[in-house]
PDB file of N, CA and C in Angstrom:
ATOM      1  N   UNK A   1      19.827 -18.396  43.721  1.00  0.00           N
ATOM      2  CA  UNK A   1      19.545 -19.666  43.095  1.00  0.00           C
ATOM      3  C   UNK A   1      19.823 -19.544  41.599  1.00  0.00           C
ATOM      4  N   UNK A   2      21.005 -19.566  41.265  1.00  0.00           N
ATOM      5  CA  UNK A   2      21.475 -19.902  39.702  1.00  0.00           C
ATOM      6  C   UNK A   2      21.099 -21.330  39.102  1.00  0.00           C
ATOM      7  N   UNK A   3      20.698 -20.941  37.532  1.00  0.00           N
ATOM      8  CA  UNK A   3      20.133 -22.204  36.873  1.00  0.00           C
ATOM      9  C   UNK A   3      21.653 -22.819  36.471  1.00  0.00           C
ATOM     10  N   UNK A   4      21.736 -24.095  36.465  1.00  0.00           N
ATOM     11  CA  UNK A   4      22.816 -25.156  36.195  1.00  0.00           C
ATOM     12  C   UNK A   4      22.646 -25.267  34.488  1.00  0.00           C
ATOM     13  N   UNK A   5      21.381 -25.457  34.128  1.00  0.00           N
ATOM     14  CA  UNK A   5      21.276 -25.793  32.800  1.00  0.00           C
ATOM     15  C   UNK A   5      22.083 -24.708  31.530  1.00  0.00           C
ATOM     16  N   UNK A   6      22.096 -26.126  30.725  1.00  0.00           N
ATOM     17  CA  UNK A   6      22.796 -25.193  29.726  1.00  0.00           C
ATOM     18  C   UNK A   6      22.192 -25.554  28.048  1.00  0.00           C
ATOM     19  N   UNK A   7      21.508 -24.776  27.542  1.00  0.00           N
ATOM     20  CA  UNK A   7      20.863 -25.796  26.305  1.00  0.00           C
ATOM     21  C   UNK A   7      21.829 -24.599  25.453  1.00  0.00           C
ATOM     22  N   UNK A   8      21.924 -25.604  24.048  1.00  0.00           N
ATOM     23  CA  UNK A   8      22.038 -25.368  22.603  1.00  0.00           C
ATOM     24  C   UNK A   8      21.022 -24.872  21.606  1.00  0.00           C
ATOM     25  N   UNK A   9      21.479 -23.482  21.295  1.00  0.00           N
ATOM     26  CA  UNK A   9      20.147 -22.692  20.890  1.00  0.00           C
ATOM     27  C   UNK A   9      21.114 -21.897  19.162  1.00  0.00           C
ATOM     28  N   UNK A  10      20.299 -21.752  18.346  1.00  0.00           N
ATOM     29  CA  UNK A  10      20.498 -20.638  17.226  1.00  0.00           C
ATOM     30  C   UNK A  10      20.148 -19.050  17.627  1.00  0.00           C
ATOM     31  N   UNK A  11      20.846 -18.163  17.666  1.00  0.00           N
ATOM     32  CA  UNK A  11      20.138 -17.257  17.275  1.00  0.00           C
ATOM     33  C   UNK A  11      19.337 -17.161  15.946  1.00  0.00           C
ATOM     34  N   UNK A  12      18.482 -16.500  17.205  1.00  0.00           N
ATOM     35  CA  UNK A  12      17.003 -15.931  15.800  1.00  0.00           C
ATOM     36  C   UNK A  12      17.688 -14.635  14.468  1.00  0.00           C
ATOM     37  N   UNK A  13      18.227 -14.112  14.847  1.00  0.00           N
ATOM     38  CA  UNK A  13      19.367 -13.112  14.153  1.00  0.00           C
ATOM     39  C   UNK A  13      20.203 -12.934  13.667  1.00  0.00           C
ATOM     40  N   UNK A  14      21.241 -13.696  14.156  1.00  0.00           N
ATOM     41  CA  UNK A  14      22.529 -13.759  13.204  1.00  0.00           C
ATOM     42  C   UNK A  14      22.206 -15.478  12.842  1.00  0.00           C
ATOM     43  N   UNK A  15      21.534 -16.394  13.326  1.00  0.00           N
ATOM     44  CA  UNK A  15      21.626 -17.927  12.803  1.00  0.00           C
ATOM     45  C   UNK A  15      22.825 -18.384  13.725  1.00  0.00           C
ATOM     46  N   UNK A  16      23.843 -17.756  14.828  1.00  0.00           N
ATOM     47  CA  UNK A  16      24.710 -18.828  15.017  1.00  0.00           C
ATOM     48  C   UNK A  16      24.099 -19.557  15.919  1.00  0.00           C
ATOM     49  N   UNK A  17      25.200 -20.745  16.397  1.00  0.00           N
ATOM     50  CA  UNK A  17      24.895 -21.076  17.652  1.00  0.00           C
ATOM     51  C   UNK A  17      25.811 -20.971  18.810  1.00  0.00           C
ATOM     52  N   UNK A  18      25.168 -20.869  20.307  1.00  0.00           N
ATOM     53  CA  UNK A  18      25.165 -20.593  20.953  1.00  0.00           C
ATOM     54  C   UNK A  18      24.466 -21.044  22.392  1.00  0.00           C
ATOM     55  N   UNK A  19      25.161 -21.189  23.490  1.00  0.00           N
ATOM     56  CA  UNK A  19      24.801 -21.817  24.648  1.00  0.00           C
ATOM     57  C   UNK A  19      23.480 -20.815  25.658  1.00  0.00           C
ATOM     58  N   UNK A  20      22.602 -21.492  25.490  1.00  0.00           N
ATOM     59  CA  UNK A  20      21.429 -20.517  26.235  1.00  0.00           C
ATOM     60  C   UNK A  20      21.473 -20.768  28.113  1.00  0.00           C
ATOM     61  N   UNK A  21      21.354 -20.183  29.043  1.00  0.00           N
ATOM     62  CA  UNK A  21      21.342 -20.582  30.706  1.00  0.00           C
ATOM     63  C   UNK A  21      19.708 -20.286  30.655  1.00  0.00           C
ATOM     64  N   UNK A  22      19.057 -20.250  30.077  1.00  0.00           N
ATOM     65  CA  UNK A  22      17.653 -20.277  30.207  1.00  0.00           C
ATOM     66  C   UNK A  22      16.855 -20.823  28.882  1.00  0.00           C
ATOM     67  N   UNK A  23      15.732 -21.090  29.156  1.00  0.00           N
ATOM     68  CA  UNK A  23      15.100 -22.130  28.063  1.00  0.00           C
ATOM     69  C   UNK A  23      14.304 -21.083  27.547  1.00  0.00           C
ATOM     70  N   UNK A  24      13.947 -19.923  27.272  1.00  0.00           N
ATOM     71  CA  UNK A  24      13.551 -18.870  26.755  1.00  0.00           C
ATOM     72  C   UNK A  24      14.388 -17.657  25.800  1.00  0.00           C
ATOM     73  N   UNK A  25      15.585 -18.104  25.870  1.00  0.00           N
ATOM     74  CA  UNK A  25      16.474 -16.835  25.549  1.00  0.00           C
ATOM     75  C   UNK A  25      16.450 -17.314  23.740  1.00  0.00           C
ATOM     76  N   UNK A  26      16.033 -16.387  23.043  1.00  0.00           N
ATOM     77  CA  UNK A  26      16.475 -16.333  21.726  1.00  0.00           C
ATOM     78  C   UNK A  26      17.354 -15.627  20.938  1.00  0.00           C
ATOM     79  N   UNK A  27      18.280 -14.704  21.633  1.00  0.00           N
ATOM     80  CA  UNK A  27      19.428 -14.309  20.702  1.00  0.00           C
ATOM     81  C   UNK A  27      20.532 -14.561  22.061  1.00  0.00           C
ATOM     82  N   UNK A  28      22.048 -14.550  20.671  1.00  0.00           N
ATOM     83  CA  UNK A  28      23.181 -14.828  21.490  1.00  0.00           C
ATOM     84  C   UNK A  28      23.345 -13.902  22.008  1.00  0.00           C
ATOM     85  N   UNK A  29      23.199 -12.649  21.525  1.00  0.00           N
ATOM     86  CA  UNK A  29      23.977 -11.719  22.606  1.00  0.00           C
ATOM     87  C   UNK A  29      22.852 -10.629  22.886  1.00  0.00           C
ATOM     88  N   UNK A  30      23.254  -9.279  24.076  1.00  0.00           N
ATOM     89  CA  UNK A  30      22.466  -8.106  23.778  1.00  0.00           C
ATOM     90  C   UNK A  30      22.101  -7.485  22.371  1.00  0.00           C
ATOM     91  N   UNK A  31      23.542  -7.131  21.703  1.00  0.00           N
ATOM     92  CA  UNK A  31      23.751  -6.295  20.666  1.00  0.00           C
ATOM     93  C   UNK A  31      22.734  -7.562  19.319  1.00  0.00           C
ATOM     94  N   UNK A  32      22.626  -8.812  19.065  1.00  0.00           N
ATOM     95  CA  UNK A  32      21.544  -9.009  18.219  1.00  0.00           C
ATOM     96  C   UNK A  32      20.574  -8.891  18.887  1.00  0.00           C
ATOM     97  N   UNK A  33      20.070  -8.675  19.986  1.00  0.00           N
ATOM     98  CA  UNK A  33      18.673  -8.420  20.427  1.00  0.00           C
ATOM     99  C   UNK A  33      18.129  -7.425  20.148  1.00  0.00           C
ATOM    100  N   UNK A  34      18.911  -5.795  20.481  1.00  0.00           N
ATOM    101  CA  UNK A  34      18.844  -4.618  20.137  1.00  0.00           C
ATOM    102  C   UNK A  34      18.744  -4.938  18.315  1.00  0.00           C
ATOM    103  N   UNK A  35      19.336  -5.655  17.861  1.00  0.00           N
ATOM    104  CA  UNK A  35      19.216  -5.372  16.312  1.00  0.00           C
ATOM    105  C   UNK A  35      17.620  -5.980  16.105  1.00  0.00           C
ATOM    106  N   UNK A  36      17.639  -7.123  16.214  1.00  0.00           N
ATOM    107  CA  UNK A  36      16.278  -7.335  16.203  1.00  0.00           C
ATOM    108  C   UNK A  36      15.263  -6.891  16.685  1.00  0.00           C
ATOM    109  N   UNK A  37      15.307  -6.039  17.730  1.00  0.00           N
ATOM    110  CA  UNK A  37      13.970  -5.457  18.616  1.00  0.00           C
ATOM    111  C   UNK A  37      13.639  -4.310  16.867  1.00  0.00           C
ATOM    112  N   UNK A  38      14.941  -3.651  16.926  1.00  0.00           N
ATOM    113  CA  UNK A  38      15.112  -2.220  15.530  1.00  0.00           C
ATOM    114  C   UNK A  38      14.567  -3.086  14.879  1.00  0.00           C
ATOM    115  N   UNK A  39      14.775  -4.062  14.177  1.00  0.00           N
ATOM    116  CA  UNK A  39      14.280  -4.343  12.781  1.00  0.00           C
ATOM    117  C   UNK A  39      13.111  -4.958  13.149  1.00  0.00           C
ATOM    118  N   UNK A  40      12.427  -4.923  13.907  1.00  0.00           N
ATOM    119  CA  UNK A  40      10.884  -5.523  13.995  1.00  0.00           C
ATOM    120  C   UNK A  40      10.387  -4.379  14.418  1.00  0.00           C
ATOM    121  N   UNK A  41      10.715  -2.477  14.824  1.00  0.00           N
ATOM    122  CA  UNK A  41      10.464  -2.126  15.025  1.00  0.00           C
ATOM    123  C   UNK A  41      10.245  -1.355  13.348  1.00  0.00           C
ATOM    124  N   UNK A  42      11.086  -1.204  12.902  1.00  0.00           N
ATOM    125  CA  UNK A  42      11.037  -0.615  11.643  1.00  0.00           C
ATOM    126  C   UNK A  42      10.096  -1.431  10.320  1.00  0.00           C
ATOM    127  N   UNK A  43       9.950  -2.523  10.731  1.00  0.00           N
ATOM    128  CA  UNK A  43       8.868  -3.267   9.468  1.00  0.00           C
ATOM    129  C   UNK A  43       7.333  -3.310  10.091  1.00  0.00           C
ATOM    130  N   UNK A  44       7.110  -2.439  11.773  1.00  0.00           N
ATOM    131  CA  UNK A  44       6.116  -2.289  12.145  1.00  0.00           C
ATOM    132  C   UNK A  44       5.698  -0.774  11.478  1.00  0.00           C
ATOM    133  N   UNK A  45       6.570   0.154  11.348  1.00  0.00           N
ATOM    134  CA  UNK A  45       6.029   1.324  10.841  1.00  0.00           C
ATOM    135  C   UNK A  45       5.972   1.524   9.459  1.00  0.00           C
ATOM    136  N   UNK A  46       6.544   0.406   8.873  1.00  0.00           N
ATOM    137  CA  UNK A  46       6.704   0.176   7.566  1.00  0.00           C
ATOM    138  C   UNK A  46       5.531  -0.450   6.834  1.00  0.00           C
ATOM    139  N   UNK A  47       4.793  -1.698   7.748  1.00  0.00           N
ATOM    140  CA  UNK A  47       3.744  -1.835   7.597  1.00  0.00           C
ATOM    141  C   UNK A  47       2.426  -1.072   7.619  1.00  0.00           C
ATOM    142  N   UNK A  48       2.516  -0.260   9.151  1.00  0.00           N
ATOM    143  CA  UNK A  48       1.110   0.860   8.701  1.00  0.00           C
ATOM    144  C   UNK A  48       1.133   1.877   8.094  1.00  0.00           C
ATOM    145  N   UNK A  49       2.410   2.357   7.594  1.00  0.00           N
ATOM    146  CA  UNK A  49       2.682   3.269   6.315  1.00  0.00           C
ATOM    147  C   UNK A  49       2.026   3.032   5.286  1.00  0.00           C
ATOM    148  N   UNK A  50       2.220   1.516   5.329  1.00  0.00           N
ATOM    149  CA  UNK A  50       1.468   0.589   3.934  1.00  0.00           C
ATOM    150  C   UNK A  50       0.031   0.600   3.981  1.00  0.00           C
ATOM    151  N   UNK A  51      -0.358   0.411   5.050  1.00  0.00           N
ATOM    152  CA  UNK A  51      -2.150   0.124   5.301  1.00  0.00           C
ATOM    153  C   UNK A  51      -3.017   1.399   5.416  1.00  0.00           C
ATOM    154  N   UNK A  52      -2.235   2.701   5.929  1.00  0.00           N
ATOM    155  CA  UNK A  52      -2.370   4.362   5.704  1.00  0.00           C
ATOM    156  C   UNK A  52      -2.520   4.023   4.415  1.00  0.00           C
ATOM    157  N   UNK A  53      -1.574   4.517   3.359  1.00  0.00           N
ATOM    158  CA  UNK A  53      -1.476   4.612   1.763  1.00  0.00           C
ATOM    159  C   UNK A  53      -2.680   3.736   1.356  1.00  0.00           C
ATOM    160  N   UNK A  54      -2.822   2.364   2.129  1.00  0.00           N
ATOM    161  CA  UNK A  54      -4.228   1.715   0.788  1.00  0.00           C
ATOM    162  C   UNK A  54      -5.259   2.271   1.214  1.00  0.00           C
ATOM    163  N   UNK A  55      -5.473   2.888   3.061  1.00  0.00           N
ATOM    164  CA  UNK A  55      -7.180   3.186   3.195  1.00  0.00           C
ATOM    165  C   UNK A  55      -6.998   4.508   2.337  1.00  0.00           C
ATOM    166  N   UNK A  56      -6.096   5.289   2.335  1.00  0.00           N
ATOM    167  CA  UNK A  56      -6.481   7.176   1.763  1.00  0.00           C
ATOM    168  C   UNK A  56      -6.749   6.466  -0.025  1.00  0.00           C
ATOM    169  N   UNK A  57      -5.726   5.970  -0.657  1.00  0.00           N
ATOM    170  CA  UNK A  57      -6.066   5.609  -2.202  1.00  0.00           C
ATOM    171  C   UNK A  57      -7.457   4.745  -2.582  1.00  0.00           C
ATOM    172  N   UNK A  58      -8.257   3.800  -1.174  1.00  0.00           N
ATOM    173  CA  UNK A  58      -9.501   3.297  -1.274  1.00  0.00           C
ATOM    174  C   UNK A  58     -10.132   4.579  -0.720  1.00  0.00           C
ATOM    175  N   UNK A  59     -10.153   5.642  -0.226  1.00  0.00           N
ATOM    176  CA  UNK A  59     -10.944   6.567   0.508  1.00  0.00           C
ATOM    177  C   UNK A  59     -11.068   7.893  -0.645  1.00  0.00           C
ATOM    178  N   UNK A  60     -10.198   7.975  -1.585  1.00  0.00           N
ATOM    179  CA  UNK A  60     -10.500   8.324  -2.553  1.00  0.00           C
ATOM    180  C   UNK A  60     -11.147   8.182  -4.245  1.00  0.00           C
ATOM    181  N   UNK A  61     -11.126   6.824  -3.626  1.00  0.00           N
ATOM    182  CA  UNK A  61     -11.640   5.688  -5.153  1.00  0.00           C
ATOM    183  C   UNK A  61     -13.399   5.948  -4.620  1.00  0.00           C
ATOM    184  N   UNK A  62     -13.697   5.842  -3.450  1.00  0.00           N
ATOM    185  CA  UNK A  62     -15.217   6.186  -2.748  1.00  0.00           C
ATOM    186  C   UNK A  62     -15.618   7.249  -2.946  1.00  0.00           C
ATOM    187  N   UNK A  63     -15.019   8.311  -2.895  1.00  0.00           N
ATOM    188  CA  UNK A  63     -14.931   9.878  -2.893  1.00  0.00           C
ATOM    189  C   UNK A  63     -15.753   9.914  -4.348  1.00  0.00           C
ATOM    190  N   UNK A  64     -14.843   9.593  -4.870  1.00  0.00           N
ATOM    191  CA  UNK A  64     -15.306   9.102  -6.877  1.00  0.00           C
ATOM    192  C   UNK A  64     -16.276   9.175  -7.383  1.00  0.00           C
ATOM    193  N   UNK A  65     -16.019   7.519  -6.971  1.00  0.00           N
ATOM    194  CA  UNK A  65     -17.623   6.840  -7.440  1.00  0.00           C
ATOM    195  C   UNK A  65     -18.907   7.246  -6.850  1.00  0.00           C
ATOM    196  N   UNK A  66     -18.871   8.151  -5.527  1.00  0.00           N
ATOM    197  CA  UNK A  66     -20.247   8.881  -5.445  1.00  0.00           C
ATOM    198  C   UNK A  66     -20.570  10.222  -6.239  1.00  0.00           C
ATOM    199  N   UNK A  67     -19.557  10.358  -7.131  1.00  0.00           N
ATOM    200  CA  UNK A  67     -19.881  11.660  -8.089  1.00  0.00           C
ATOM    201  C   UNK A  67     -20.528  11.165  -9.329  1.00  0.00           C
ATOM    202  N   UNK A  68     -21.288  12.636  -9.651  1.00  0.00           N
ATOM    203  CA  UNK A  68     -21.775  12.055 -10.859  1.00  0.00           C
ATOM    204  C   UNK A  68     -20.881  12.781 -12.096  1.00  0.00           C
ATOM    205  N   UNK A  69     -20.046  13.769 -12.393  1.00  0.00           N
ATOM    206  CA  UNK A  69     -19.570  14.445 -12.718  1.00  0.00           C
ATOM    207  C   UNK A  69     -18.231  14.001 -12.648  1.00  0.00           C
ATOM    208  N   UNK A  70     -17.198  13.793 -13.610  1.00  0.00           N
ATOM    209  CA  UNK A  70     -15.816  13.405 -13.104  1.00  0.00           C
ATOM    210  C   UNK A  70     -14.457  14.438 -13.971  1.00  0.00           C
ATOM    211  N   UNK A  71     -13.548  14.479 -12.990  1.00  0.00           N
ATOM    212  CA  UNK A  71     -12.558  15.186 -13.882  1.00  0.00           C
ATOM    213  C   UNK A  71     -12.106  14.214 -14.886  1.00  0.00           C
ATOM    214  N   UNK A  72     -11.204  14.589 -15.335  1.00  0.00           N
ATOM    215  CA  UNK A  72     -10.360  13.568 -16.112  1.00  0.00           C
ATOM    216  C   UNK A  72      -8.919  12.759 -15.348  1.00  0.00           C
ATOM    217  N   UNK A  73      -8.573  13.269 -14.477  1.00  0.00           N
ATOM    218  CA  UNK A  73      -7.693  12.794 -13.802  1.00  0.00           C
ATOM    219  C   UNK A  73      -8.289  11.705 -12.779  1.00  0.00           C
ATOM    220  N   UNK A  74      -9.712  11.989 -12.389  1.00  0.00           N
ATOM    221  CA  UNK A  74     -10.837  10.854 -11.660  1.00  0.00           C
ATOM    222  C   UNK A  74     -10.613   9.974 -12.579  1.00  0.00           C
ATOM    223  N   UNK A  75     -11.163   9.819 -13.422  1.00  0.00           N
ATOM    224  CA  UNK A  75     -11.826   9.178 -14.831  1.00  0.00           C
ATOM    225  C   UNK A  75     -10.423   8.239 -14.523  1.00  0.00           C
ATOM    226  N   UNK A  76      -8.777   8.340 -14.789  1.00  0.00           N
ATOM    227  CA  UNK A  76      -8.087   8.172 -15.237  1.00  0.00           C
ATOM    228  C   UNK A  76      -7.837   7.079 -13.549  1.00  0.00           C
ATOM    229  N   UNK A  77      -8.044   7.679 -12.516  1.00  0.00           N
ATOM    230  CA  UNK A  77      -7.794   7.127 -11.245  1.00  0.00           C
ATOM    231  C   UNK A  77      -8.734   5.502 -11.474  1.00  0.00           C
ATOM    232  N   UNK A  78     -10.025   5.943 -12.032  1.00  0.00           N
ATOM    233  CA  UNK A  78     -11.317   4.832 -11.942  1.00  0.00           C
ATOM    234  C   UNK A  78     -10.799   3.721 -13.322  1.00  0.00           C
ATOM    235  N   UNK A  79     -10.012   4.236 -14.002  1.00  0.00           N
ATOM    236  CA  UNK A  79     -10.032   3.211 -15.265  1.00  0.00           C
ATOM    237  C   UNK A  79      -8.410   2.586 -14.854  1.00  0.00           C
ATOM    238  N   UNK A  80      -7.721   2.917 -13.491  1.00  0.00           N
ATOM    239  CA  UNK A  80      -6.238   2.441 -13.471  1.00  0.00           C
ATOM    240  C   UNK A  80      -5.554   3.171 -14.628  1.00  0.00           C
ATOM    241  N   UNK A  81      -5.120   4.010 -15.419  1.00  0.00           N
ATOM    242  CA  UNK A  81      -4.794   4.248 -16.357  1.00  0.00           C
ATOM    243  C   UNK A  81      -4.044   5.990 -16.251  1.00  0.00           C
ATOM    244  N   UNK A  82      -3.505   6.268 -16.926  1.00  0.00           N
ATOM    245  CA  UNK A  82      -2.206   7.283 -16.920  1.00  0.00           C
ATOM    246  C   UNK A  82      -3.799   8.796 -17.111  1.00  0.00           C
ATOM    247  N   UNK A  83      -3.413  10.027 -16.952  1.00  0.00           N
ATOM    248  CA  UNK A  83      -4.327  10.921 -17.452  1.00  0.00           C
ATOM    249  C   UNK A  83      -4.341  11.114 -18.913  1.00  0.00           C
ATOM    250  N   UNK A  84      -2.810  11.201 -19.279  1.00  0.00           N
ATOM    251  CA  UNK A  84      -3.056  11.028 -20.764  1.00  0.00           C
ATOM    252  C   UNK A  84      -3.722   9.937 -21.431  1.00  0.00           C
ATOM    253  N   UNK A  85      -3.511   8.925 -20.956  1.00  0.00           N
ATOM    254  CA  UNK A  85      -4.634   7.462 -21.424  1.00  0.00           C
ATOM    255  C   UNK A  85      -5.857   8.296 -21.643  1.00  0.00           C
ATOM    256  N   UNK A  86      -6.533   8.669 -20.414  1.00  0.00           N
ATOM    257  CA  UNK A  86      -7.765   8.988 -20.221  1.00  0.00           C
ATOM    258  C   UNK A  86      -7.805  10.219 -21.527  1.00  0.00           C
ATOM    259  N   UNK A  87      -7.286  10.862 -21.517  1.00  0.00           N
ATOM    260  CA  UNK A  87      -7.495  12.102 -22.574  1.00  0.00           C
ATOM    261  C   UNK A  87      -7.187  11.616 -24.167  1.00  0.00           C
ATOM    262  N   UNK A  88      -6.471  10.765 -24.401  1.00  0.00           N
ATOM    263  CA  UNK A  88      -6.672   9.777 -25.613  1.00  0.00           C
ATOM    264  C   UNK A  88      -7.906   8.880 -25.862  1.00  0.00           C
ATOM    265  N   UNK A  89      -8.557   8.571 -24.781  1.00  0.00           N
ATOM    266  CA  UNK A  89     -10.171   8.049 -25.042  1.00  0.00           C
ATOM    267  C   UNK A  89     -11.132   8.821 -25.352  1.00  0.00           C
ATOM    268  N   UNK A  90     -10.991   9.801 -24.802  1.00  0.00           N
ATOM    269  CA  UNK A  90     -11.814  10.754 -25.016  1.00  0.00           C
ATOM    270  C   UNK A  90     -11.540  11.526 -26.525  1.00  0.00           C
ATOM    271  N   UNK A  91     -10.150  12.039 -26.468  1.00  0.00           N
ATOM    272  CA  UNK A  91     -10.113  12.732 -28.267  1.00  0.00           C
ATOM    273  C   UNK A  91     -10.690  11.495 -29.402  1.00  0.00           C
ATOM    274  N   UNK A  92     -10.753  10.112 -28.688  1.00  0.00           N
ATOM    275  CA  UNK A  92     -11.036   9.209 -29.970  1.00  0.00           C
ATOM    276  C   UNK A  92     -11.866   8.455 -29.741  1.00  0.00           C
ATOM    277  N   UNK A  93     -13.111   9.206 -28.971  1.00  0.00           N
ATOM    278  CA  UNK A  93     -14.251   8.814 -28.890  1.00  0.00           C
ATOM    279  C   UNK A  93     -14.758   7.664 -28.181  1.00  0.00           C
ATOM    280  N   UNK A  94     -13.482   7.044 -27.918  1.00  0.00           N
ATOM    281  CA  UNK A  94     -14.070   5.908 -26.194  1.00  0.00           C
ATOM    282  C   UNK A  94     -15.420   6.383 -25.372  1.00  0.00           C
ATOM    283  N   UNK A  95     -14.643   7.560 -24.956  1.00  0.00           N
ATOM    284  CA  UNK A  95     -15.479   8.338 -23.977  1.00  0.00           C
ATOM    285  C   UNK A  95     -15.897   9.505 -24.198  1.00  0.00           C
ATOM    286  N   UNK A  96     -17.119  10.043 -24.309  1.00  0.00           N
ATOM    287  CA  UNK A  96     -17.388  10.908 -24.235  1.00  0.00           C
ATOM    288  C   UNK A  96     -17.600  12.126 -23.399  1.00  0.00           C
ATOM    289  N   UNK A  97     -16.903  13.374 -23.545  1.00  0.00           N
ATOM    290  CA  UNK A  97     -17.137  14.370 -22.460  1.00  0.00           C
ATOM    291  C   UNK A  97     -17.370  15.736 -23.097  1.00  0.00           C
ATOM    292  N   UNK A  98     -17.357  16.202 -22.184  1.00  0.00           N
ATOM    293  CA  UNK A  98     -18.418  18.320 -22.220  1.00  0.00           C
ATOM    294  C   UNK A  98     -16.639  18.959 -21.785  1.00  0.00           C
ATOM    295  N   UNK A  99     -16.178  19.728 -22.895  1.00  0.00           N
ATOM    296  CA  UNK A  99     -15.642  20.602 -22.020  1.00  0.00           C
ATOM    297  C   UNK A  99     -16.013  22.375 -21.746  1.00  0.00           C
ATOM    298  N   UNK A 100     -16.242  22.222 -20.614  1.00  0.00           N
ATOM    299  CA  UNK A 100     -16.868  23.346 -20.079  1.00  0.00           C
ATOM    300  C   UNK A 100     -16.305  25.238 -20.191  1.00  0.00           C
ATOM    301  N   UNK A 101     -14.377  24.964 -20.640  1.00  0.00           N
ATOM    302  CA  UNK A 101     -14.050  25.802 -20.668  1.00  0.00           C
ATOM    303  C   UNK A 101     -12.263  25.614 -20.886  1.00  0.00           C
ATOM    304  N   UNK A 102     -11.470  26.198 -20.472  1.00  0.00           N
ATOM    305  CA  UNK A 102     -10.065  26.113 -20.778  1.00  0.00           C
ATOM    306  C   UNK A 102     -10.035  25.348 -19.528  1.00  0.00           C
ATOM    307  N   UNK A 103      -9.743  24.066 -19.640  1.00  0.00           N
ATOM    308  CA  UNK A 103      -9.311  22.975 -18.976  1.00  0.00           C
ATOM    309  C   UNK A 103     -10.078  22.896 -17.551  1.00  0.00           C
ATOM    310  N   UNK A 104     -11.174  22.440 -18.305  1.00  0.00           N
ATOM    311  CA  UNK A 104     -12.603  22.335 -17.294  1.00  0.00           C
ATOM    312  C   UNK A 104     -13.337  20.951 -18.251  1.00  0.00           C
ATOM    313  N   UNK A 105     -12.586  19.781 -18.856  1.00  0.00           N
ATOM    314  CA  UNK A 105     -13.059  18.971 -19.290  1.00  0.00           C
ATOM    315  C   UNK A 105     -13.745  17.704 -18.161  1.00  0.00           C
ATOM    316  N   UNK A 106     -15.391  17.708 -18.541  1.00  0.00           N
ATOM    317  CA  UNK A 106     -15.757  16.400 -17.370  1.00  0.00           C
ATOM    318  C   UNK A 106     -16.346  15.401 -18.260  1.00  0.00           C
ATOM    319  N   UNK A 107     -16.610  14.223 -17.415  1.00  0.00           N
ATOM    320  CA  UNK A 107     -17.329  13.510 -17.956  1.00  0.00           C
ATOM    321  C   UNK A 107     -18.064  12.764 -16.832  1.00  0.00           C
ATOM    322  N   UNK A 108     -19.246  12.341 -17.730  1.00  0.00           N
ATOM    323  CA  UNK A 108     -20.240  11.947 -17.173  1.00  0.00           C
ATOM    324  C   UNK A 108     -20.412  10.506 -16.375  1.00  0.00           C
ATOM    325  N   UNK A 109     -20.220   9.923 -15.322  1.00  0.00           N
ATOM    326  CA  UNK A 109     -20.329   9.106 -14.990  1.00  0.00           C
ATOM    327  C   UNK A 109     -20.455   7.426 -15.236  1.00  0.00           C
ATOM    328  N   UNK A 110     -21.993   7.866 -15.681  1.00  0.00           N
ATOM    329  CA  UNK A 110     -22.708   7.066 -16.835  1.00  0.00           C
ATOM    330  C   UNK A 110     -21.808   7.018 -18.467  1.00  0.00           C
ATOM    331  N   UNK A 111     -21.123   7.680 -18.653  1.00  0.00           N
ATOM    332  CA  UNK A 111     -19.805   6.945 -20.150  1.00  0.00           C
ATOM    333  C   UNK A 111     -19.222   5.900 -19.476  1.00  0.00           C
ATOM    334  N   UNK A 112     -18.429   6.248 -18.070  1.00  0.00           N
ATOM    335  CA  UNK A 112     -17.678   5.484 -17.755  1.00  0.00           C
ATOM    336  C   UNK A 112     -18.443   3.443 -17.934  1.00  0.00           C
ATOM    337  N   UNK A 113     -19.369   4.142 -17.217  1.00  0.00           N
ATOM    338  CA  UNK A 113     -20.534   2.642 -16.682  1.00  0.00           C
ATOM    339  C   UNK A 113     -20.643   1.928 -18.114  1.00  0.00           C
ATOM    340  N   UNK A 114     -20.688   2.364 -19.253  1.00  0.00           N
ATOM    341  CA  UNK A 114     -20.685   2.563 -20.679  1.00  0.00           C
ATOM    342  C   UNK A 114     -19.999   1.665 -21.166  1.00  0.00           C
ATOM    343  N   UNK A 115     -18.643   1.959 -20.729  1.00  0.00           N
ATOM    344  CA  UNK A 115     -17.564   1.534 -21.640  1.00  0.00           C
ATOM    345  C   UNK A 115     -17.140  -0.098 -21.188  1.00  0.00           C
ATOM    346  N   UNK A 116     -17.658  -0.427 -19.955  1.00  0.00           N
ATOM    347  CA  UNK A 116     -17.545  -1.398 -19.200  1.00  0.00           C
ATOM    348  C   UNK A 116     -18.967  -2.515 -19.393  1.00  0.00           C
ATOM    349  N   UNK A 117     -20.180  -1.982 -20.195  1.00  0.00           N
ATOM    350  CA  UNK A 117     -21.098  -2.901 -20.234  1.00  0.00           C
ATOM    351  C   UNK A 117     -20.904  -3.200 -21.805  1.00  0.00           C
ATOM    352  N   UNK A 118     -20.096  -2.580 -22.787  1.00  0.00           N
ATOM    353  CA  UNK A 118     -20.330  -3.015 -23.708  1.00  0.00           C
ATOM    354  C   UNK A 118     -18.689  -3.559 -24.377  1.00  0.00           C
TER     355      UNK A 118
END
């Protein structure tokens, strides 16, 4: 039992047009189907690549802010800002920190909370 019908359809893919024998078919041929299946397959892994990268960079912004103690490269993560930023606030008194030893500089939490209430 072959269908008689014949509708006028675009591909979803290349945009031409093209005669469909079924009222479901959205590309003209195999070869744009295969292209399109790939490219909806590739902006699917492209997407949770994307949503990986924001939970680990939010899973480390948490990590953070439950310290009370911060490096300077933290400090620099929590203020959006370059490490050298962060180490220019500090030589000029933005922020205040302890350094503990040859590049063992921290700071205290509470500066940060500081610099943001006033």
């Amino acid at each position: 039992m072959s269908s008689k019908i014949e509708v006028k359809r675009v591909c979803e893919y290349c945009k031409k047009e093209f005669t469909a024998k079924t009222t479901v078919t959205k590309y003209c041929s195999h070869k744009c189907n295969q292209r399109a299946y790939k490219e909806r397959m590739r902006t699917k892994k492209i997407n949770s690549s994307i949503i990986k990268t924001i939970q680990v960079k939010n899973q480390n912004i948490e990590q953070i802010k439950g310290k009370e103690f911060l490096k300077v490269s933290e400090v620099a993560q929590l203020l959006n800002c370059s490490v050298r930023s962060a180490y220019n606030y500090i030589d000029s008194g933005i922020i205040s920190s302890v350094n503990l030893g040859h590049r063992m500089t921290r700071v205290k939490r509470s500066e940060i909370d500081k610099l943001f209430d006033t």
